[in-house]
C-alpha atoms as a PDB file:
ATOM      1  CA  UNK A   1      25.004 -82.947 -27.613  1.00  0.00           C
ATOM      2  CA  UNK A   2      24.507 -82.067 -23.957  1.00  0.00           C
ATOM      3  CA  UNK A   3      24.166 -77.822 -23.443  1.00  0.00           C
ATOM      4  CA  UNK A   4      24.364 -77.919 -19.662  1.00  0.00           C
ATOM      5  CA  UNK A   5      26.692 -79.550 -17.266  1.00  0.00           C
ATOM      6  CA  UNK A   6      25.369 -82.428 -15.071  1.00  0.00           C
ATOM      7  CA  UNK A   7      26.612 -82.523 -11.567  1.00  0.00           C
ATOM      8  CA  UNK A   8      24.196 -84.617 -10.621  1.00  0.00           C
ATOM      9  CA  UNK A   9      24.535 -88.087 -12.121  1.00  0.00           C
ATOM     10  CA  UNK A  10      24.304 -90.364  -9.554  1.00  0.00           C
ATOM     11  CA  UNK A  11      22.968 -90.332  -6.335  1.00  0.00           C
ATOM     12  CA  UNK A  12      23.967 -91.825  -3.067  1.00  0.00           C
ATOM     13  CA  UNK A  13      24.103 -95.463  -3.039  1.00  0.00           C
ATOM     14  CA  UNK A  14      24.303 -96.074  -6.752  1.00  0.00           C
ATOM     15  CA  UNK A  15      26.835 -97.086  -9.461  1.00  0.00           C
ATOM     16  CA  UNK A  16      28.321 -93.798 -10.730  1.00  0.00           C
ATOM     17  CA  UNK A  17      27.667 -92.892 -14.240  1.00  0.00           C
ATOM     18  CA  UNK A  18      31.056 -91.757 -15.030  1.00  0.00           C
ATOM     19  CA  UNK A  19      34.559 -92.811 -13.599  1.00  0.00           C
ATOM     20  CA  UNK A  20      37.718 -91.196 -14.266  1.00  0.00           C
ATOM     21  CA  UNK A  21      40.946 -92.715 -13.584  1.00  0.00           C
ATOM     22  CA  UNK A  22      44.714 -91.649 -13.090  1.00  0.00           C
ATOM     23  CA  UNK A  23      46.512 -94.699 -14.108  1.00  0.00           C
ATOM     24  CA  UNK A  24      49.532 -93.993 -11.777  1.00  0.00           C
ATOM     25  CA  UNK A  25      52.421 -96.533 -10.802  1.00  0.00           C
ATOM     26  CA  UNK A  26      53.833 -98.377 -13.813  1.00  0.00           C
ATOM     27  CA  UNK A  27      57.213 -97.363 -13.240  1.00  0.00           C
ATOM     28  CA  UNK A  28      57.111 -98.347  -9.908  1.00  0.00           C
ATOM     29  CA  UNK A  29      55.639-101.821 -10.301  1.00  0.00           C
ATOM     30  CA  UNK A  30      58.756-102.520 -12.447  1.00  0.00           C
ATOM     31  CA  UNK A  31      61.038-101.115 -10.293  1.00  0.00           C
ATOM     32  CA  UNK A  32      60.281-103.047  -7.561  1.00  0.00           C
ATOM     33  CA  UNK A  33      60.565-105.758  -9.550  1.00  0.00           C
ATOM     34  CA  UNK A  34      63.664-105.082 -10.954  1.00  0.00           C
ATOM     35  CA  UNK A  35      62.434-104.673 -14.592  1.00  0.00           C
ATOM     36  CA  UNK A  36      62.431-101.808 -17.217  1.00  0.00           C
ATOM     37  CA  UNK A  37      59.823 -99.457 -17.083  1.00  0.00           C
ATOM     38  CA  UNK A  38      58.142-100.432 -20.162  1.00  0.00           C
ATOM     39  CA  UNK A  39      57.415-103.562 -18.406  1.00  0.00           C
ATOM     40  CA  UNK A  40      54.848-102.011 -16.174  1.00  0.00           C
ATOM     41  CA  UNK A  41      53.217-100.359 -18.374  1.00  0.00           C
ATOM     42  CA  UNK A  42      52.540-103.506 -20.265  1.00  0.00           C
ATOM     43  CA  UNK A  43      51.401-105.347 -16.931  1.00  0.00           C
ATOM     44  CA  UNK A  44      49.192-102.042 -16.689  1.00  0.00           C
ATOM     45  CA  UNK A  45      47.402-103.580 -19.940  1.00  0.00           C
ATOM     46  CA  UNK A  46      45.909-106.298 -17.413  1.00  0.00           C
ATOM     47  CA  UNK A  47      44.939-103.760 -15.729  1.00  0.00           C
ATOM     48  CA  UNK A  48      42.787-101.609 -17.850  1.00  0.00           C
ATOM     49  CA  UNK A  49      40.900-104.456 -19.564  1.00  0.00           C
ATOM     50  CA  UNK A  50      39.974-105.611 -15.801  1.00  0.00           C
ATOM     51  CA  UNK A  51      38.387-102.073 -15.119  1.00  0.00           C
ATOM     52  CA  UNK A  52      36.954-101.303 -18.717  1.00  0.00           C
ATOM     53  CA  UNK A  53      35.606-105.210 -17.753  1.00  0.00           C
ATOM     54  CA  UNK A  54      34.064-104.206 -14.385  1.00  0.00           C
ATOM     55  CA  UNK A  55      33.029-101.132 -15.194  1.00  0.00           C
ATOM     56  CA  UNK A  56      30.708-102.671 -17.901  1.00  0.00           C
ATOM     57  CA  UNK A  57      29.399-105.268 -15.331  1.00  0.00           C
ATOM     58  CA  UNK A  58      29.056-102.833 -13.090  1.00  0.00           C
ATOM     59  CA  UNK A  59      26.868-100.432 -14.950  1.00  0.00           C
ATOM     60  CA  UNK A  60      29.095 -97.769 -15.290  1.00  0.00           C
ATOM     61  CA  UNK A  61      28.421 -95.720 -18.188  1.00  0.00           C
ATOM     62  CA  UNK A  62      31.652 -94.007 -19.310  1.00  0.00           C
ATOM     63  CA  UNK A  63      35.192 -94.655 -18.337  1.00  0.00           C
ATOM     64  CA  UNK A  64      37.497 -91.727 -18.836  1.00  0.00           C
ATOM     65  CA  UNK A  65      41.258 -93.308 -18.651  1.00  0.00           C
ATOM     66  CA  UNK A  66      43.948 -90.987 -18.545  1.00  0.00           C
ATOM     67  CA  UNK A  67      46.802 -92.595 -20.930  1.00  0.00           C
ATOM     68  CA  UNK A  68      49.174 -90.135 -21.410  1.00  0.00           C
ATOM     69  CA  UNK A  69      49.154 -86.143 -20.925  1.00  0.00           C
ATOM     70  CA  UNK A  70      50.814 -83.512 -22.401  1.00  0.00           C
ATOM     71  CA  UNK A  71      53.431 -83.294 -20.139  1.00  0.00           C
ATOM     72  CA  UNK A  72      54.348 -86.889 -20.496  1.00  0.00           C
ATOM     73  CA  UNK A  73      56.514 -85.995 -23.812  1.00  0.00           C
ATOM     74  CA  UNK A  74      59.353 -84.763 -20.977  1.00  0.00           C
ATOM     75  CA  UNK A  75      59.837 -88.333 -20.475  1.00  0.00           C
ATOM     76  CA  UNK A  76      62.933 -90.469 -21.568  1.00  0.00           C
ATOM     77  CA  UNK A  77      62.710 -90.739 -25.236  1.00  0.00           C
ATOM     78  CA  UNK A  78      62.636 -94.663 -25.285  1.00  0.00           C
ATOM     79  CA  UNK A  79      60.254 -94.576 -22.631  1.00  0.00           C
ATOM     80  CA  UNK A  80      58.014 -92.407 -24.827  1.00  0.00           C
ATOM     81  CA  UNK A  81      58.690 -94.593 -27.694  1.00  0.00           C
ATOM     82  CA  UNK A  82      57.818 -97.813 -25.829  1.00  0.00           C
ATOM     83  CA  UNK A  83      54.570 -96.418 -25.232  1.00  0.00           C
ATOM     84  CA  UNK A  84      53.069 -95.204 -28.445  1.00  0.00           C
ATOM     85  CA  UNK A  85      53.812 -98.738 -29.863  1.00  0.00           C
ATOM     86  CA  UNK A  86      51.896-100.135 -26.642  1.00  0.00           C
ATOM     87  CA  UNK A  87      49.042 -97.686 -28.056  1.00  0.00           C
ATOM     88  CA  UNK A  88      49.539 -98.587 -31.795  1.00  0.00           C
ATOM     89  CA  UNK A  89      49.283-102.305 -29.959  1.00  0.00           C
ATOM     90  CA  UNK A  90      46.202-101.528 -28.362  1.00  0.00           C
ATOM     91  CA  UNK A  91      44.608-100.142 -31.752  1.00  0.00           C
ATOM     92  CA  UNK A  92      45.539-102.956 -33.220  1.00  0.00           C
ATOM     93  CA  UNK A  93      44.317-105.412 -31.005  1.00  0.00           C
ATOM     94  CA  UNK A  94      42.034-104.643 -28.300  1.00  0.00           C
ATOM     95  CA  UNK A  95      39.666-102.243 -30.136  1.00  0.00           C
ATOM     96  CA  UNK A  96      37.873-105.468 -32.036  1.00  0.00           C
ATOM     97  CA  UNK A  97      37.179-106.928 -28.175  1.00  0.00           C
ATOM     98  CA  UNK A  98      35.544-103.288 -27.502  1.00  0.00           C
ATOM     99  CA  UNK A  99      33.593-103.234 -30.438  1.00  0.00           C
ATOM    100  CA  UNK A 100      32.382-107.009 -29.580  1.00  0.00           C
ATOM    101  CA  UNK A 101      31.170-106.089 -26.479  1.00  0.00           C
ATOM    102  CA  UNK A 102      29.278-102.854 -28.073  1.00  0.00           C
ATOM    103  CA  UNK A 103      31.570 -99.956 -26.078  1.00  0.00           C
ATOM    104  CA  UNK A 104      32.247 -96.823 -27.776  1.00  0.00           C
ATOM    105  CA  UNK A 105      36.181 -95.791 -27.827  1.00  0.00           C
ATOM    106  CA  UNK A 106      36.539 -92.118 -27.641  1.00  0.00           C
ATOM    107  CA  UNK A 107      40.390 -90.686 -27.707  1.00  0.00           C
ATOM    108  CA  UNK A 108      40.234 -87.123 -25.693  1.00  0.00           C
ATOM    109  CA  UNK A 109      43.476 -84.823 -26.356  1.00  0.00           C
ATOM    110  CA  UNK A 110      45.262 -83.493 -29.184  1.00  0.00           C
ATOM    111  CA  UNK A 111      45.949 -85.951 -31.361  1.00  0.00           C
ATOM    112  CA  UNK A 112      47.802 -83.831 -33.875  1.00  0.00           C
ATOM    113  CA  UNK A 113      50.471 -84.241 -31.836  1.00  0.00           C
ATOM    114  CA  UNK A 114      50.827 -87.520 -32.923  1.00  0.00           C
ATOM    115  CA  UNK A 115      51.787 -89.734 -35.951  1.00  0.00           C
ATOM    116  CA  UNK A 116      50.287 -90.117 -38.884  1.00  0.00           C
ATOM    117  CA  UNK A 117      50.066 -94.204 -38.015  1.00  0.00           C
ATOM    118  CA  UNK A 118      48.386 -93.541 -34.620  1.00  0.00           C
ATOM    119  CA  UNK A 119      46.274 -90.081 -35.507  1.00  0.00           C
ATOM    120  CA  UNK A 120      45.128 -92.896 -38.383  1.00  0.00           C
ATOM    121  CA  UNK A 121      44.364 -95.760 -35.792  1.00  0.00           C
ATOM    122  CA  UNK A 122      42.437 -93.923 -34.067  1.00  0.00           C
ATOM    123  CA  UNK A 123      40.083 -92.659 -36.744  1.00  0.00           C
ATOM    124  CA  UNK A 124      39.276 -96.169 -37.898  1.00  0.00           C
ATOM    125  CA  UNK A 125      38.924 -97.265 -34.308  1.00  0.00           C
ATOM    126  CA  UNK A 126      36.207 -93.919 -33.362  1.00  0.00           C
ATOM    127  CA  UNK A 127      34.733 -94.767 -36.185  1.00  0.00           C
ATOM    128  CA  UNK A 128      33.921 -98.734 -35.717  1.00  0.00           C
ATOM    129  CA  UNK A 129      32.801 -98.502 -32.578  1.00  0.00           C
ATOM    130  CA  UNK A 130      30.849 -94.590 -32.540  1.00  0.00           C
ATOM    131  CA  UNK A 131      27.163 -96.681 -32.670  1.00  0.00           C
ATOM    132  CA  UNK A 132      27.780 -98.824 -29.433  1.00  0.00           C
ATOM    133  CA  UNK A 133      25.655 -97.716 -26.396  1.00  0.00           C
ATOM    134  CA  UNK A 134      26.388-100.040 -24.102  1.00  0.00           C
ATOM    135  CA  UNK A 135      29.411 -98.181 -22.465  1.00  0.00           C
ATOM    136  CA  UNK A 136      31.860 -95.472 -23.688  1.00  0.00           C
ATOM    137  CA  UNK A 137      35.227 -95.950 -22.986  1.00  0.00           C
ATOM    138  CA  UNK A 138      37.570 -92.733 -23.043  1.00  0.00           C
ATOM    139  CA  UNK A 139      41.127 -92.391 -23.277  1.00  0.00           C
ATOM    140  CA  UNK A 140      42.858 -89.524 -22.762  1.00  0.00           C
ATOM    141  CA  UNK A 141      45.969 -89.480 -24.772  1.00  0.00           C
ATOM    142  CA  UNK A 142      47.927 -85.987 -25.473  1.00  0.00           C
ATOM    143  CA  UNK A 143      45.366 -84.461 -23.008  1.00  0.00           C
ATOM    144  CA  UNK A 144      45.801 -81.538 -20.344  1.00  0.00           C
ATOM    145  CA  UNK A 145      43.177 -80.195 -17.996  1.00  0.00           C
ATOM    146  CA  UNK A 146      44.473 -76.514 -18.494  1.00  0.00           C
ATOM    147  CA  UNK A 147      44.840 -76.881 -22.803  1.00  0.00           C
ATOM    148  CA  UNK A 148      41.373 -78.371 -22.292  1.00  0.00           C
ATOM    149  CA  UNK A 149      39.898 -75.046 -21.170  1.00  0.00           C
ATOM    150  CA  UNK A 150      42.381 -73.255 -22.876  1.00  0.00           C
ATOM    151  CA  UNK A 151      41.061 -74.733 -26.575  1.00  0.00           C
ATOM    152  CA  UNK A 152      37.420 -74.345 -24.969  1.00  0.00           C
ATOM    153  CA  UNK A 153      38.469 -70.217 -24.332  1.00  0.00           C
ATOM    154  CA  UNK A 154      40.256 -70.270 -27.771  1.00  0.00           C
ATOM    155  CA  UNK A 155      36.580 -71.506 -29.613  1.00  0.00           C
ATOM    156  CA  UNK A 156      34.485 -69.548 -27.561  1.00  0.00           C
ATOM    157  CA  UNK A 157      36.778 -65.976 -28.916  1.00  0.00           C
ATOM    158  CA  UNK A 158      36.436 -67.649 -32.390  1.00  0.00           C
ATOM    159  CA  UNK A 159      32.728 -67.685 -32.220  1.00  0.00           C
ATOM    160  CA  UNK A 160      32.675 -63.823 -30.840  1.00  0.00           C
ATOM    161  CA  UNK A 161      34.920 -62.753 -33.581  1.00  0.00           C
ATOM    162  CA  UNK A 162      32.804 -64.293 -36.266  1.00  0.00           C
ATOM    163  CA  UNK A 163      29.586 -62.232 -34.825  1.00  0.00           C
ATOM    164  CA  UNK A 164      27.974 -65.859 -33.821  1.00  0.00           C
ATOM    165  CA  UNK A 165      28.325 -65.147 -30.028  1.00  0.00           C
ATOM    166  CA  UNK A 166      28.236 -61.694 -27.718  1.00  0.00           C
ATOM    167  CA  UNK A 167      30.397 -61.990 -25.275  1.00  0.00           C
ATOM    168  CA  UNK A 168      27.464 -61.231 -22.603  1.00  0.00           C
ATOM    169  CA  UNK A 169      26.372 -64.559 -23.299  1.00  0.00           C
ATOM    170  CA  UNK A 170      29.255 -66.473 -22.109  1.00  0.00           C
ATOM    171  CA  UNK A 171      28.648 -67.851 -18.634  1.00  0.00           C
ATOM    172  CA  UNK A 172      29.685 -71.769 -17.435  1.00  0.00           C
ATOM    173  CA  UNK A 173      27.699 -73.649 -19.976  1.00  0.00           C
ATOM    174  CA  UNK A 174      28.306 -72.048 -22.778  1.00  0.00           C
ATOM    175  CA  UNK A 175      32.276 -72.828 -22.309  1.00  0.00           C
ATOM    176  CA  UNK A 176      31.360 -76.040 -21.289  1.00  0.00           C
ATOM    177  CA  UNK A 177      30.249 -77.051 -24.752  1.00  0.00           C
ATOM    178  CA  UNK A 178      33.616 -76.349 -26.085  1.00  0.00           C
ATOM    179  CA  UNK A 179      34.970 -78.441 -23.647  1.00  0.00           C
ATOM    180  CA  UNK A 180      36.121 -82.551 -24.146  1.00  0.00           C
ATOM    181  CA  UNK A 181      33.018 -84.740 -23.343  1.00  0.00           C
ATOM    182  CA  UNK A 182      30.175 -82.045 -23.189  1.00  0.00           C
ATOM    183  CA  UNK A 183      28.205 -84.554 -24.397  1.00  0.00           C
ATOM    184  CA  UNK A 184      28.880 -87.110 -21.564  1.00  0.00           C
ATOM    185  CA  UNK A 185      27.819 -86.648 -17.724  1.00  0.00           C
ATOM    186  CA  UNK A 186      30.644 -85.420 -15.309  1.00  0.00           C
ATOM    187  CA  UNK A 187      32.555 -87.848 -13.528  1.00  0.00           C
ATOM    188  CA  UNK A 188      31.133 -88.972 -10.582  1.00  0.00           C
ATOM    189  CA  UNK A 189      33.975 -90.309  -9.095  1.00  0.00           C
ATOM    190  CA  UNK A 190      38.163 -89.436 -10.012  1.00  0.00           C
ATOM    191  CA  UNK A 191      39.971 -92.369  -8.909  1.00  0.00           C
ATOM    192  CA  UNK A 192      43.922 -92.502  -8.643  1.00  0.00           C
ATOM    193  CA  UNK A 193      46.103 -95.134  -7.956  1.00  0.00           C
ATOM    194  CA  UNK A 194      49.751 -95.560  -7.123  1.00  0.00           C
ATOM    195  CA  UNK A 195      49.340 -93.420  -3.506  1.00  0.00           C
ATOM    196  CA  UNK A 196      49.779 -89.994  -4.946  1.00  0.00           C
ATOM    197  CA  UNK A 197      47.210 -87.689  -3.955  1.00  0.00           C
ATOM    198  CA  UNK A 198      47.247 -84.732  -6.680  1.00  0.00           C
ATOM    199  CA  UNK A 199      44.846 -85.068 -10.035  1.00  0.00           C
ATOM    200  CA  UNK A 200      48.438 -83.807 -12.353  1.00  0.00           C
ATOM    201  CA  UNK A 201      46.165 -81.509 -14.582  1.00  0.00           C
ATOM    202  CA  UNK A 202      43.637 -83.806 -15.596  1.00  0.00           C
ATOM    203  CA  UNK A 203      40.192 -82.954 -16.340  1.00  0.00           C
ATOM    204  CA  UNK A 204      39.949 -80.122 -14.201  1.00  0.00           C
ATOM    205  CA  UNK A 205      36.804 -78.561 -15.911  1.00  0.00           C
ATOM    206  CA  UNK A 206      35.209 -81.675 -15.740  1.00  0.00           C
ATOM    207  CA  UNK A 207      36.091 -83.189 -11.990  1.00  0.00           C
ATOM    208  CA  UNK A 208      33.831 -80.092 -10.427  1.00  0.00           C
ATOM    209  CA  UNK A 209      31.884 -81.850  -7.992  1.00  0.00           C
ATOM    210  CA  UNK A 210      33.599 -85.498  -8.313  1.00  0.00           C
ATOM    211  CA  UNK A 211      34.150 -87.748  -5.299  1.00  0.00           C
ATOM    212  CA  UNK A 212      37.730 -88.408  -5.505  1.00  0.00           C
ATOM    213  CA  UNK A 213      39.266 -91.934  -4.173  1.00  0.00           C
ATOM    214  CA  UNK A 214      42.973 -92.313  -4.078  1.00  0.00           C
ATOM    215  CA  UNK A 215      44.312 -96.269  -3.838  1.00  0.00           C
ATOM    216  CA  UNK A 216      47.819 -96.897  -3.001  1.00  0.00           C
ATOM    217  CA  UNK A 217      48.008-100.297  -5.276  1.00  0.00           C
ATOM    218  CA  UNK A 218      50.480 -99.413  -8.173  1.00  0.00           C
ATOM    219  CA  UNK A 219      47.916 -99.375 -11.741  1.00  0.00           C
ATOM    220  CA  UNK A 220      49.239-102.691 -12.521  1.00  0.00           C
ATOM    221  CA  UNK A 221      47.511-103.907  -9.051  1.00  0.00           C
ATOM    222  CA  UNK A 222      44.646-102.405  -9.415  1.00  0.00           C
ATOM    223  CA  UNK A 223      42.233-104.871 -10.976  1.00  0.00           C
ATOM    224  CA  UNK A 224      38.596-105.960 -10.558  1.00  0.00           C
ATOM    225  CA  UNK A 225      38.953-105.918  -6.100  1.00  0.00           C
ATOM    226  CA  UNK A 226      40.817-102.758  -6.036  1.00  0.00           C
ATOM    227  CA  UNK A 227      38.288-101.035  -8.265  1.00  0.00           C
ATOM    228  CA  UNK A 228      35.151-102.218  -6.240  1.00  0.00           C
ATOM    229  CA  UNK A 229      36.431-101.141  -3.302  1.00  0.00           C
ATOM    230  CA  UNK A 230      36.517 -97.636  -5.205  1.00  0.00           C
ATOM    231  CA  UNK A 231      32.815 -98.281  -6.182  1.00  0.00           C
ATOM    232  CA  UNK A 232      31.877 -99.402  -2.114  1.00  0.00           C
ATOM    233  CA  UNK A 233      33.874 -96.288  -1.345  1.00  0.00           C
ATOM    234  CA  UNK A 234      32.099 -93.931  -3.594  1.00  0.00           C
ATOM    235  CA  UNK A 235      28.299 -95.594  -2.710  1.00  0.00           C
ATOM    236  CA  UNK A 236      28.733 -94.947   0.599  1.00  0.00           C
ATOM    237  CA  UNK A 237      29.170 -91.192   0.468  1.00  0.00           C
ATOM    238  CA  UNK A 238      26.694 -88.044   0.279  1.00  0.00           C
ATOM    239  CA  UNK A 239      26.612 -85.768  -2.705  1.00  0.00           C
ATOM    240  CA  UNK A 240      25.292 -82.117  -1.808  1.00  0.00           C
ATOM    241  CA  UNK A 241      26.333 -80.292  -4.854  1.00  0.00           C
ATOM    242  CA  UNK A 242      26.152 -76.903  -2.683  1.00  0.00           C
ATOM    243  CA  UNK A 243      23.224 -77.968  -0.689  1.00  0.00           C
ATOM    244  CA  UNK A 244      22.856 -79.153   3.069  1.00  0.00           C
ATOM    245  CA  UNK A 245      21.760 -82.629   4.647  1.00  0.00           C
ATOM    246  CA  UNK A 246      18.786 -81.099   5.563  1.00  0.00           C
ATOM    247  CA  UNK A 247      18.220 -79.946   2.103  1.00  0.00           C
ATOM    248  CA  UNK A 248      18.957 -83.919   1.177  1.00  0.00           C
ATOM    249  CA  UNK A 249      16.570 -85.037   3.408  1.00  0.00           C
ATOM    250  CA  UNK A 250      13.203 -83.137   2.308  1.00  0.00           C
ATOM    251  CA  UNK A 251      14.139 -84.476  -1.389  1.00  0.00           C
ATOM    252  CA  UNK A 252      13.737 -88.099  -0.770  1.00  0.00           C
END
């Protein structure tokens, strides 16, 4: 398990290590097409095994996708109800294709805040797939930026009131191993589609340094040409992480 944080993944020009995405414009897909909202988040299905697809092609080497957040329970109740049994679906049914293809499936939030069928589901499926290496595909389900560092904060006190920790000692990294996916690098590039601009609480620990790319295709749009141009986007840009282009410059 990583003990620092790595801002500095991937360099100019290259593949990022770690892509994050804010899966935004399901409801709007179906609107405009006159359907029930459920039905674009269906379509958005398409849509995610096109990316988790590219990605691996692409070399990517984690996907973070954010599912469903915390704040998502305010929704309409059948809405909310159509989509856990799209996840219990996807459990079911799509975690054998990752496991095929040797990706890891890591579910980032608190799951207790689920049922017992999908807290269950996603045990078996973390567990099939925790030896495959060849990409590691995260979804955030139940997950909030702010509860994020808030359960980070809540471990780190824990530790100081058990005598394991003085509290001189905390500084950035040692609250960033208590944070979701210490062990991974940080994204390199925060994508969201749909035309929003705003990252709606997600990952903010994480998304430090990341380049961030907003697309206004709706999620269900967004498939393997949408995403590239994400990846052009993101190869064509300078990462200083503090320091100047001069500073760049005498590193090559």
């Amino acid at each position: 398990m990583s003990t620092s944080i790595d801002h500095t993944s991937a360099a100019q020009g290259s593949v990022p290590r770690h892509v994050a995405i804010i899966m935004d414009g399901n409801n709007r897909w179906a609107k405009k097409r006159f359907m029930p909202g459920v039905a674009g988040h269906k379509a958005g299905v398409d849509a995610v095994r096109a990316v988790v697809e590219t990605s691996a092609r692409e070399g990517v080497e984690v996907l973070t996708l954010f599912a469903f957040s915390s704040e998502n329970w305010r929704r309409p109740e059948d809405e909310v109800g159509a989509l856990m049994q799209l996840f219990i679906m996807a459990l079911q049914r799509e975690v054998k294709k990752l496991h095929k293809n040797n990706i890891r499936l890591v579910v980032m939030g608190d799951l207790s805040g689920f049922s017992a069928q999908i807290q269950g589901l996603i045990a078996e499926a973390e567990a099939l797939t925790r030896d495959n290496d060849s990409m590691t595909l995260v979804v955030a389900a139940n997950y909030g930026g702010q509860w994020d560092i808030a359960q980070a904060a809540r471990k780190v006190a824990e530790e100081v009131k058990a005598g394991r920790l003085e509290p001189a000692d905390i500084d950035e990294q040692t609250l960033h191993r208590y944070t979701w996916l210490n062990e991974f690098p940080a994204p390199d590039l925060m994508i969201r589609t749909g035309g929003e601009q705003r990252i709606s609480n997600f990952m903010l620990w994480q998304t430090a340094y990341a380049e961030f790319y907003f697309s206004d295709a709706l999620w269900p749009d967004f498939k393997e040409e949408e995403y590239k141009k994400a990846l052009a986007a993101f190869a064509a840009r300078t990462r200083r992480f503090g320091r100047t282009d001069d500073q760049l410059k005498g590193s090559e």
